[in-house]
PDB file of N, CA and C in Angstrom:
ATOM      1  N   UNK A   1    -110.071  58.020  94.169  1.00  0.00           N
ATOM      2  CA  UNK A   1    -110.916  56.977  93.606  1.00  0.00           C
ATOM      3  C   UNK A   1    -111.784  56.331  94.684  1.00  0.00           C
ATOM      4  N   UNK A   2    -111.124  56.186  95.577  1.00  0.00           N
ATOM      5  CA  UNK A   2    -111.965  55.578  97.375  1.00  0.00           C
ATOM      6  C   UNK A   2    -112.089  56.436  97.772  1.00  0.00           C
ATOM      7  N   UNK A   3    -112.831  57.073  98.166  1.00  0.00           N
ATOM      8  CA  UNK A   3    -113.578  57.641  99.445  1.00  0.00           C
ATOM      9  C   UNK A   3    -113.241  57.225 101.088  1.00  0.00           C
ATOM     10  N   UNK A   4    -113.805  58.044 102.035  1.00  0.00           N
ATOM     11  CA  UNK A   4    -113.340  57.782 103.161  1.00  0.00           C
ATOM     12  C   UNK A   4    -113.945  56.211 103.661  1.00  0.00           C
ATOM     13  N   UNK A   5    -114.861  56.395 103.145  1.00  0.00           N
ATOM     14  CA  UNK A   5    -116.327  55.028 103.785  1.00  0.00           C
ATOM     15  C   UNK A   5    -115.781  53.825 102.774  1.00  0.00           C
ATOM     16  N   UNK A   6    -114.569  54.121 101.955  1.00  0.00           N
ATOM     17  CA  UNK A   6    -114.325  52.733 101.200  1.00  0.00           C
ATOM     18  C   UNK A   6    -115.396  52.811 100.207  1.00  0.00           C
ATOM     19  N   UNK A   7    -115.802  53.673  99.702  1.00  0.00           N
ATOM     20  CA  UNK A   7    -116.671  53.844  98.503  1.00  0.00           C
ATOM     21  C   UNK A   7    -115.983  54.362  97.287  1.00  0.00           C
ATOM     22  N   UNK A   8    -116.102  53.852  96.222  1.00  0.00           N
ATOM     23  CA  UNK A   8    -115.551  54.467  94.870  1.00  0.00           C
ATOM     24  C   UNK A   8    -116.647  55.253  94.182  1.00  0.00           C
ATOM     25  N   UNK A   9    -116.410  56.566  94.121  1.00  0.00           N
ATOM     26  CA  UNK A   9    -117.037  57.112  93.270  1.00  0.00           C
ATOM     27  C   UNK A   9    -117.213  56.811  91.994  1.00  0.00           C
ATOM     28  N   UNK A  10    -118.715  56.949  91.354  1.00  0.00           N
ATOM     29  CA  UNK A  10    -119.229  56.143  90.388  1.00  0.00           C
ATOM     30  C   UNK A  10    -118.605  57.101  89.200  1.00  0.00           C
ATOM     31  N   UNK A  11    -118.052  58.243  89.083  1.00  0.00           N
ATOM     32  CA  UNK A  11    -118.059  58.866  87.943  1.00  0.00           C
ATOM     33  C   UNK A  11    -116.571  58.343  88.076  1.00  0.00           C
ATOM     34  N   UNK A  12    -115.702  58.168  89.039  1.00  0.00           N
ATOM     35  CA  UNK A  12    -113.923  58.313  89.207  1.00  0.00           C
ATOM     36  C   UNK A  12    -114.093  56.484  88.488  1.00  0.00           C
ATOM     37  N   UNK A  13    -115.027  55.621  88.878  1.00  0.00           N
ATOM     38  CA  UNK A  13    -114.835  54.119  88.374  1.00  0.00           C
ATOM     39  C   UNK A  13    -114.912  54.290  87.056  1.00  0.00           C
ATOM     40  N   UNK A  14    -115.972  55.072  86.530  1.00  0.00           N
ATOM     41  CA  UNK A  14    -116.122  54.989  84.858  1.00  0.00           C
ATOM     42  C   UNK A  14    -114.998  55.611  84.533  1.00  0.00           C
ATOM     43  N   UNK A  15    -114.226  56.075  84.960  1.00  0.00           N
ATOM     44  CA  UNK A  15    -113.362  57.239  83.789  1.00  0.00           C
ATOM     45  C   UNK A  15    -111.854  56.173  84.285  1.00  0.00           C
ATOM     46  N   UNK A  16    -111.693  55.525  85.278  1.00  0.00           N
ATOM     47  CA  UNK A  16    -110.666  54.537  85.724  1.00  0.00           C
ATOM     48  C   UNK A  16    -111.127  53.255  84.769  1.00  0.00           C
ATOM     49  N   UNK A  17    -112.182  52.917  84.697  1.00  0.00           N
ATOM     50  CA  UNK A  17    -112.643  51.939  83.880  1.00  0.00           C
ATOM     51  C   UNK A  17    -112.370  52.115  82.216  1.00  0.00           C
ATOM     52  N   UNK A  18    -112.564  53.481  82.270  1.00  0.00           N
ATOM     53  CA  UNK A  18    -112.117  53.817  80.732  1.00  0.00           C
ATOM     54  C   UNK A  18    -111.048  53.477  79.879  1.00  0.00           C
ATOM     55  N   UNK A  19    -109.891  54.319  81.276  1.00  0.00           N
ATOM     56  CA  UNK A  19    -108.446  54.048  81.000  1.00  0.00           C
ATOM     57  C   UNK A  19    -107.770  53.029  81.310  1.00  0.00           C
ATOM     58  N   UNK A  20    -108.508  51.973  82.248  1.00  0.00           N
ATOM     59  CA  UNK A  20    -107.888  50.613  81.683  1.00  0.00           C
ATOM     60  C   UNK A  20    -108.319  49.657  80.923  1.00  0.00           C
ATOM     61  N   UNK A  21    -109.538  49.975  80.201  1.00  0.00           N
ATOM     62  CA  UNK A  21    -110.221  49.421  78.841  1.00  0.00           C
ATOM     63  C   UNK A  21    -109.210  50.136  77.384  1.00  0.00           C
ATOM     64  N   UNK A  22    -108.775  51.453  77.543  1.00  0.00           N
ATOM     65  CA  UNK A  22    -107.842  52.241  76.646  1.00  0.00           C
ATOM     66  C   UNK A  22    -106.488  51.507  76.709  1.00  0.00           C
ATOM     67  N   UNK A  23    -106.155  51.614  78.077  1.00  0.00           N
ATOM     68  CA  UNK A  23    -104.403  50.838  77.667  1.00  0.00           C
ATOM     69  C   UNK A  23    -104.661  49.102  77.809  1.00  0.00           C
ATOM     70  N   UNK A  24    -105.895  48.497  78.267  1.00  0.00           N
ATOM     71  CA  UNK A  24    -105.861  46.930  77.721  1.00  0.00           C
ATOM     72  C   UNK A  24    -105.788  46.610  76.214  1.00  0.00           C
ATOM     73  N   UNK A  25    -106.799  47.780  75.278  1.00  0.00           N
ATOM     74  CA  UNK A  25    -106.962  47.823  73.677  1.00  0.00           C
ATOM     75  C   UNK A  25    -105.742  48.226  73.259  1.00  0.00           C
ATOM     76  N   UNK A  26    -104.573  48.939  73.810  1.00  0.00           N
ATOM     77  CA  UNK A  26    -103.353  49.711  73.385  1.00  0.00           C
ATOM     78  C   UNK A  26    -102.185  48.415  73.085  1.00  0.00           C
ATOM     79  N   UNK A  27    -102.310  47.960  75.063  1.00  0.00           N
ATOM     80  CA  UNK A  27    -101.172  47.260  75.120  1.00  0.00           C
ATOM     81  C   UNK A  27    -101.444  45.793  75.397  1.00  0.00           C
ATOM     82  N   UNK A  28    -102.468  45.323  75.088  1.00  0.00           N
ATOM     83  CA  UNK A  28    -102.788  43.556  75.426  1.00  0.00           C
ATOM     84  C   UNK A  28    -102.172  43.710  77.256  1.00  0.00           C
ATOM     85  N   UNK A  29    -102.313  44.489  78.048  1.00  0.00           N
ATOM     86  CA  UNK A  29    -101.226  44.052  79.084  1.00  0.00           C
ATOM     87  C   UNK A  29    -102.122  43.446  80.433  1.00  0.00           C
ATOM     88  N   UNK A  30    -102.006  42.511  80.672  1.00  0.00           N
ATOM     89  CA  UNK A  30    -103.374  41.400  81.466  1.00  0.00           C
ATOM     90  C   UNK A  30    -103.726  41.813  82.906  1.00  0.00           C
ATOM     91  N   UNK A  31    -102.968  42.997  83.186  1.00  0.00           N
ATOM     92  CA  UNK A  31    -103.189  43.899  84.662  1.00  0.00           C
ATOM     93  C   UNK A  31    -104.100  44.828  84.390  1.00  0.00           C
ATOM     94  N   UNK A  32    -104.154  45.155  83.401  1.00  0.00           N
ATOM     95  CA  UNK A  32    -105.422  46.215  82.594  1.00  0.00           C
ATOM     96  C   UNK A  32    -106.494  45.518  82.624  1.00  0.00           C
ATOM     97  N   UNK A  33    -106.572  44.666  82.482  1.00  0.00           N
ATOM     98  CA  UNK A  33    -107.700  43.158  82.694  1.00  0.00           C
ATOM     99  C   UNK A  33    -108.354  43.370  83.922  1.00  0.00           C
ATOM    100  N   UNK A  34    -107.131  42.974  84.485  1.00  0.00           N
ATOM    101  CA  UNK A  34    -107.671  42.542  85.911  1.00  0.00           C
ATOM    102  C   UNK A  34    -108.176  43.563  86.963  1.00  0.00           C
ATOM    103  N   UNK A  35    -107.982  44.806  86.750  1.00  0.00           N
ATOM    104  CA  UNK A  35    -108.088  46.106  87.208  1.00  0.00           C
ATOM    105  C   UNK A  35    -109.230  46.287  86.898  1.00  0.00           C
ATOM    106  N   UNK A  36    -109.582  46.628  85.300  1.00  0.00           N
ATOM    107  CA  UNK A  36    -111.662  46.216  84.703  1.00  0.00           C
ATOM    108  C   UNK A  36    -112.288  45.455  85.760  1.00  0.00           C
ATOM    109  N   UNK A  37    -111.772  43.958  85.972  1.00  0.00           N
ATOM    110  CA  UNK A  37    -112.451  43.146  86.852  1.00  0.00           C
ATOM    111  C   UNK A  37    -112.402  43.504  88.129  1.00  0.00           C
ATOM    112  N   UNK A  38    -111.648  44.015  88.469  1.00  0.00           N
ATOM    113  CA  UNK A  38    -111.871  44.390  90.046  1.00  0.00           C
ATOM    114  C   UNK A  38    -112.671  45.656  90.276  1.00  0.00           C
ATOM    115  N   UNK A  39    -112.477  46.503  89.362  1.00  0.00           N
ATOM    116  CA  UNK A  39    -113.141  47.849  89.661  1.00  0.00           C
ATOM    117  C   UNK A  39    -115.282  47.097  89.460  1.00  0.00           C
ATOM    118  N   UNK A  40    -115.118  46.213  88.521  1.00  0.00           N
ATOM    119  CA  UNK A  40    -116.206  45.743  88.228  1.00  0.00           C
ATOM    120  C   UNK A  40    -117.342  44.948  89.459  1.00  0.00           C
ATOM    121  N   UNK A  41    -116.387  44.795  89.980  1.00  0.00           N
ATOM    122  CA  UNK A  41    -116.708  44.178  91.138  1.00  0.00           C
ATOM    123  C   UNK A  41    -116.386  45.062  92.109  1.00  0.00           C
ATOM    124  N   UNK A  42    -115.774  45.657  92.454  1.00  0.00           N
ATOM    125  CA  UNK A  42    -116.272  46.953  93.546  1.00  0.00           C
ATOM    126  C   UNK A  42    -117.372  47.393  93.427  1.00  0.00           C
ATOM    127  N   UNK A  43    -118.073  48.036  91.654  1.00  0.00           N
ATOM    128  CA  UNK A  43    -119.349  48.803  91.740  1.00  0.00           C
ATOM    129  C   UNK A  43    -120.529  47.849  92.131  1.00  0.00           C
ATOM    130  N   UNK A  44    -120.518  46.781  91.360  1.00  0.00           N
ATOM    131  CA  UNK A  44    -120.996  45.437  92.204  1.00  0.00           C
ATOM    132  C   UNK A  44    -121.796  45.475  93.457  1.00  0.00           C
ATOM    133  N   UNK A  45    -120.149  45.805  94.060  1.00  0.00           N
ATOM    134  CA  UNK A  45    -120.444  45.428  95.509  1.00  0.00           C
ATOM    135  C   UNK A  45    -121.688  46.456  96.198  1.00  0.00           C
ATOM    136  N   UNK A  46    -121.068  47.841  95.500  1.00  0.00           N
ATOM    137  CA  UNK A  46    -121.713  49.060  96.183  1.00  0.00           C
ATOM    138  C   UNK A  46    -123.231  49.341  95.455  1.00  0.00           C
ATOM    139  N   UNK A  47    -123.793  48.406  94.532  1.00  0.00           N
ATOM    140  CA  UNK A  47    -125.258  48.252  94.245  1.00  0.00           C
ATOM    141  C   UNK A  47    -126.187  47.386  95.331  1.00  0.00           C
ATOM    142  N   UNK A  48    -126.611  48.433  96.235  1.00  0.00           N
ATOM    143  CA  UNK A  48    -127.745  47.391  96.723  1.00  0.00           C
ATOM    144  C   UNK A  48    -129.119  47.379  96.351  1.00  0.00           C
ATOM    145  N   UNK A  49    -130.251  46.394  96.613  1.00  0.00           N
ATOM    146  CA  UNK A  49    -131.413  46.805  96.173  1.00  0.00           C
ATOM    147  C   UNK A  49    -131.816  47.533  97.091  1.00  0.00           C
ATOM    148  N   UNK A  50    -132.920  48.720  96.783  1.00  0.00           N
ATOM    149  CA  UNK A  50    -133.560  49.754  97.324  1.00  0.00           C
ATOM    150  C   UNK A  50    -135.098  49.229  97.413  1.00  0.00           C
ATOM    151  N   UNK A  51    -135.641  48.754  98.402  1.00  0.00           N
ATOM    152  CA  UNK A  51    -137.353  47.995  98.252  1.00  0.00           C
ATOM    153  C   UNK A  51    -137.957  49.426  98.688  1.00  0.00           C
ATOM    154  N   UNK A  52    -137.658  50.100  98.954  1.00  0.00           N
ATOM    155  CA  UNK A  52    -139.256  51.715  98.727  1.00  0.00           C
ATOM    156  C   UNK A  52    -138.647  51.656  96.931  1.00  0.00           C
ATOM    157  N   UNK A  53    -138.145  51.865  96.640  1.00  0.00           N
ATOM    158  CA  UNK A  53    -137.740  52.424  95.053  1.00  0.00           C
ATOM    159  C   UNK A  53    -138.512  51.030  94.125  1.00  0.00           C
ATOM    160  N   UNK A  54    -138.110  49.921  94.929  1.00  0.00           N
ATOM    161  CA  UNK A  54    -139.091  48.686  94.536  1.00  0.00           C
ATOM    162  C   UNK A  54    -140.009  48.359  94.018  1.00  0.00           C
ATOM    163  N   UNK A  55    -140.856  48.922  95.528  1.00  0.00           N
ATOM    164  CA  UNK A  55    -142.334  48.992  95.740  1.00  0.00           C
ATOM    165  C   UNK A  55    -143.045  49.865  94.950  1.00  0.00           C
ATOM    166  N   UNK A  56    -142.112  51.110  95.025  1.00  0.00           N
ATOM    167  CA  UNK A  56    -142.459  52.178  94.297  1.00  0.00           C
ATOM    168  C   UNK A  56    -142.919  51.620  93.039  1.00  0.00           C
ATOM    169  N   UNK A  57    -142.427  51.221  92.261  1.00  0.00           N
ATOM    170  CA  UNK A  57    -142.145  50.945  90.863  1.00  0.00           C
ATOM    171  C   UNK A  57    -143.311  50.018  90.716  1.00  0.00           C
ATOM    172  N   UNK A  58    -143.228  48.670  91.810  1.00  0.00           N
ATOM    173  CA  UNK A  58    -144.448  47.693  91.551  1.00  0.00           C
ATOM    174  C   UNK A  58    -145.526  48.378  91.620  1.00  0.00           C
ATOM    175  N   UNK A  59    -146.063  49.679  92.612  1.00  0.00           N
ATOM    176  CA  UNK A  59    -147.204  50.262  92.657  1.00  0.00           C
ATOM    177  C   UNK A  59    -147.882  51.138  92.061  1.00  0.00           C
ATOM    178  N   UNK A  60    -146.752  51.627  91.139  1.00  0.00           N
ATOM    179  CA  UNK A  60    -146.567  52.626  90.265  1.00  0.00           C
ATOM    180  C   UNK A  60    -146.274  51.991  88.279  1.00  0.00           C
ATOM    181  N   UNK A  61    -146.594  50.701  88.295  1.00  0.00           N
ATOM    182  CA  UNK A  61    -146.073  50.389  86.827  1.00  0.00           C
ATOM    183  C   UNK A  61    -146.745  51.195  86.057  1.00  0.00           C
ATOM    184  N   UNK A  62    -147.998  50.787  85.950  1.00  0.00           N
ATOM    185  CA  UNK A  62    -148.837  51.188  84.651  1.00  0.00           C
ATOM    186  C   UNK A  62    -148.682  52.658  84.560  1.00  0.00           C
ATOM    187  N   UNK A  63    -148.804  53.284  85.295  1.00  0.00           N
ATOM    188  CA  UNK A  63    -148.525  54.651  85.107  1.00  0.00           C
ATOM    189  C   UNK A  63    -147.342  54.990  84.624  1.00  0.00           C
ATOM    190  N   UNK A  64    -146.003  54.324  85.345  1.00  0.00           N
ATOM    191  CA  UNK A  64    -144.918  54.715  84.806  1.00  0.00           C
ATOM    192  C   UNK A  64    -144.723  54.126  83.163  1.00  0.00           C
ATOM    193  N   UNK A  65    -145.507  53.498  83.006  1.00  0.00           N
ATOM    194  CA  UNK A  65    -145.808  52.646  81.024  1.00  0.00           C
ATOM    195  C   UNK A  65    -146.390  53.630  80.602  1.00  0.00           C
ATOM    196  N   UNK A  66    -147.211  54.064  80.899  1.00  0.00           N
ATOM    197  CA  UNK A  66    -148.273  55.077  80.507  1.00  0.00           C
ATOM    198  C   UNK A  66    -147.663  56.390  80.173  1.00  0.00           C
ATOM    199  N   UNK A  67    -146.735  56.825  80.950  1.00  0.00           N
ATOM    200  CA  UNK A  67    -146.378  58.046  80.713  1.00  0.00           C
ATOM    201  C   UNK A  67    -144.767  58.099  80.223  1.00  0.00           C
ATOM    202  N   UNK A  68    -144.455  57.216  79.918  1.00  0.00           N
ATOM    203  CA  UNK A  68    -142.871  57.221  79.752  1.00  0.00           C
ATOM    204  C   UNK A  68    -142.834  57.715  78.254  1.00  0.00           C
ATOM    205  N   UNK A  69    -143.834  57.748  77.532  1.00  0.00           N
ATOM    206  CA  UNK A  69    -143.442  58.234  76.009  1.00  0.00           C
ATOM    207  C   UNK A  69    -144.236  59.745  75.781  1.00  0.00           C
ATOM    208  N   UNK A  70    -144.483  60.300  77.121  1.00  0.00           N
ATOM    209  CA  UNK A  70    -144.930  61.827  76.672  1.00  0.00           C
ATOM    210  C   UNK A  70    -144.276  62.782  76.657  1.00  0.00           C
ATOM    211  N   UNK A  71    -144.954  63.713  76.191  1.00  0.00           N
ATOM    212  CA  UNK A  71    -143.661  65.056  75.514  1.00  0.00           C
ATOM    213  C   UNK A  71    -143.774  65.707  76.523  1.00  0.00           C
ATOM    214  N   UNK A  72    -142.694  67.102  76.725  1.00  0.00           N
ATOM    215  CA  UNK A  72    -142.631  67.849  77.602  1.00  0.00           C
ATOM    216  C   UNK A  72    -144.203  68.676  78.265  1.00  0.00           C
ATOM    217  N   UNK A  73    -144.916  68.952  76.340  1.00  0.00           N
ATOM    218  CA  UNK A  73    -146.649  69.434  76.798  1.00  0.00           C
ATOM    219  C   UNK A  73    -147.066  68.601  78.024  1.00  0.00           C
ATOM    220  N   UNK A  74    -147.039  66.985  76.949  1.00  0.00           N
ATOM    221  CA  UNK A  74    -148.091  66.136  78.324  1.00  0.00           C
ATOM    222  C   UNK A  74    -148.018  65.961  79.692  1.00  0.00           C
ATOM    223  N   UNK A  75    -146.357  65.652  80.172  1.00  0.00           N
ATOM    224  CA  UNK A  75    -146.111  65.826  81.160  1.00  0.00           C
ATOM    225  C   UNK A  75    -146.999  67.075  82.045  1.00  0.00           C
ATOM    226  N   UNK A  76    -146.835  68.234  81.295  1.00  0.00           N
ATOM    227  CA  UNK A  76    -146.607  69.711  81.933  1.00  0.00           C
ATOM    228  C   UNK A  76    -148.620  69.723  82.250  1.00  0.00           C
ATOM    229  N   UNK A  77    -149.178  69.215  81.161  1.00  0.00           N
ATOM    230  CA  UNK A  77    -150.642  68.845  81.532  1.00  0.00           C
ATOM    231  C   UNK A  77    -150.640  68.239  82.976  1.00  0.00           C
ATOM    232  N   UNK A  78    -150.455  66.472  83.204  1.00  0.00           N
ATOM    233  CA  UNK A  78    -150.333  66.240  83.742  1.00  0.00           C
ATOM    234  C   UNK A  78    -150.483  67.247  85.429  1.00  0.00           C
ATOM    235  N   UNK A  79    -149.020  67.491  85.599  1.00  0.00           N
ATOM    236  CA  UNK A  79    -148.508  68.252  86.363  1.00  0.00           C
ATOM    237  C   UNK A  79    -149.614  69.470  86.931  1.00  0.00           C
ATOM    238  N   UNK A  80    -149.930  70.107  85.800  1.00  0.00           N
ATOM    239  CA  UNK A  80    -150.813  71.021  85.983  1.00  0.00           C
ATOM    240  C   UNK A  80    -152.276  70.416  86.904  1.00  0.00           C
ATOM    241  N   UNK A  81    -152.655  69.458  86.421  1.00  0.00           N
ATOM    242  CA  UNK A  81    -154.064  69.053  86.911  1.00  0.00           C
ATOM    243  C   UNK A  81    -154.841  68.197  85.991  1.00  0.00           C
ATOM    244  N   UNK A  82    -154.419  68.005  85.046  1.00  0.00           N
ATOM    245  CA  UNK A  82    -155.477  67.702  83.788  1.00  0.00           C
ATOM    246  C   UNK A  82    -154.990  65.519  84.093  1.00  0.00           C
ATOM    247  N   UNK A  83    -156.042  64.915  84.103  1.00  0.00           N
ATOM    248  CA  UNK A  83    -155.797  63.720  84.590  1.00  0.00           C
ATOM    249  C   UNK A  83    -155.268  62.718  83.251  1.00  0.00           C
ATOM    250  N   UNK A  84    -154.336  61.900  84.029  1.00  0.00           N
ATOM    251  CA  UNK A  84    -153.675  60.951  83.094  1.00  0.00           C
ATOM    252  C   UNK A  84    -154.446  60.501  82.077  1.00  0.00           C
ATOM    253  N   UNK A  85    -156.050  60.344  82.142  1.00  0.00           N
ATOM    254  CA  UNK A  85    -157.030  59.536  81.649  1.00  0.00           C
ATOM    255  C   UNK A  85    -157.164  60.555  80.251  1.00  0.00           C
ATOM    256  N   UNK A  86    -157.044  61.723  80.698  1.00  0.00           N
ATOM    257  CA  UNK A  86    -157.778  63.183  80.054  1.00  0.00           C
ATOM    258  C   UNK A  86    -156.529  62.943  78.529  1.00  0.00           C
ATOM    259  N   UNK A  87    -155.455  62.959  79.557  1.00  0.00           N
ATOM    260  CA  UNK A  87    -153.726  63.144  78.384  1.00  0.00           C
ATOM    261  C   UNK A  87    -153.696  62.345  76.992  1.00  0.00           C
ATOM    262  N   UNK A  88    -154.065  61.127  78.299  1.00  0.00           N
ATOM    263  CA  UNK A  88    -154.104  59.822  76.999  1.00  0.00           C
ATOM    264  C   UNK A  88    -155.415  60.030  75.826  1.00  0.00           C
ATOM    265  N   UNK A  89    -156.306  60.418  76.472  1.00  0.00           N
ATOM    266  CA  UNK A  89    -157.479  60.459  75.415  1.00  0.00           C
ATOM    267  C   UNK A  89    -157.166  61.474  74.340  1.00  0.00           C
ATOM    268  N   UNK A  90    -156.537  62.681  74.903  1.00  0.00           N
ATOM    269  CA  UNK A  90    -155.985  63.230  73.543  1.00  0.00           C
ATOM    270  C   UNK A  90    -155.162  62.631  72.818  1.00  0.00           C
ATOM    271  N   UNK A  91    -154.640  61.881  73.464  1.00  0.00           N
ATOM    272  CA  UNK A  91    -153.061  61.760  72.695  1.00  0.00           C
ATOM    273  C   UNK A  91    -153.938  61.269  71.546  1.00  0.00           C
ATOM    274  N   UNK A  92    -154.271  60.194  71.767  1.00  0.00           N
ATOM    275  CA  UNK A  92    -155.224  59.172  70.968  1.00  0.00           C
ATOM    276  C   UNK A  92    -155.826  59.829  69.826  1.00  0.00           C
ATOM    277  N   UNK A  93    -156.702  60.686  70.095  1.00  0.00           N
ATOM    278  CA  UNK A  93    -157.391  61.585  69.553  1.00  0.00           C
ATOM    279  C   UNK A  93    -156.810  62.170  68.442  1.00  0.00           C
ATOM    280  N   UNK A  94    -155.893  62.794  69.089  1.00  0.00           N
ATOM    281  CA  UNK A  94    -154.979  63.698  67.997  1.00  0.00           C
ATOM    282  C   UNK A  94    -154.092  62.411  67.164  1.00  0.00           C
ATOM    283  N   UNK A  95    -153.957  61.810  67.446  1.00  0.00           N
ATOM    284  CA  UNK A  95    -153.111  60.696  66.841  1.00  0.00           C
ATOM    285  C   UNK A  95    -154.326  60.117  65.429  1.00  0.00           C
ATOM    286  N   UNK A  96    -155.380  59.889  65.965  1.00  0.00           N
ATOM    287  CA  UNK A  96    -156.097  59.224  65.287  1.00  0.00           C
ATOM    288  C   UNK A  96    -156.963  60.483  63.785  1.00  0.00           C
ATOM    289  N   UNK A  97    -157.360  61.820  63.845  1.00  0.00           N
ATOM    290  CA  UNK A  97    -158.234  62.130  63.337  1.00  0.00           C
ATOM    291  C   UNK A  97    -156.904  63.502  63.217  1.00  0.00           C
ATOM    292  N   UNK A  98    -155.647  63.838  63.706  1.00  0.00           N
ATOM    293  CA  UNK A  98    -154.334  64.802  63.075  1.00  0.00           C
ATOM    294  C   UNK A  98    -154.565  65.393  63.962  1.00  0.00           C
ATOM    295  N   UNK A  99    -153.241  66.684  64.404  1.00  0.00           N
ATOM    296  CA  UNK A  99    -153.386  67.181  65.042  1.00  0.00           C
ATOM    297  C   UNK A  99    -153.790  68.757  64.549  1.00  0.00           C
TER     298      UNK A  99
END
């Protein structure tokens, strides 16, 4: 569940988190509790903020708004070369007059 660096692996916390959310609902037993809360606060601990992933995001919004509801095609446009401006105008397009 710990790691060498004192790290809990995030998949070993959820599935430890599971089974003492399973035997707290089983058995009312208040160590099952407190185990949730501590593991809860370990992952806690091991969230830090990331400022490139940040920045990223602040410099990157509208685009990431922009493109978060396209299909595998638009993306793959995108990707290819065809400009965000180009994607959206179809989308629109086809949205507005059928596809």
């Amino acid at each position: 569940l710990i790691d060498k660096n004192n790290r809990v692996g995030h998949l070993d916390a959820l599935v430890a988190k599971a089974y003492f959310q399973s035997m707290l609902d089983h058995t009312g037993y208040p160590l099952c509790n407190q185990m949730i809360e501590k593991i809860a606060a370990i992952e806690k601990g091991q969230i830090g903020a990331n400022p490139r992933m940040q920045q990223f995001i602040l410099d990157n919004k509208e685009y990431l708004e922009t493109v978060k509801g396209f299909t595998s095609k638009e993306y793959d446009k995108v990707n290819t070369g065809t400009t965000l401006e180009e994607v959206v105008f179809e989308r629109n397009f086809l949205r507005k007059f059928g596809s």
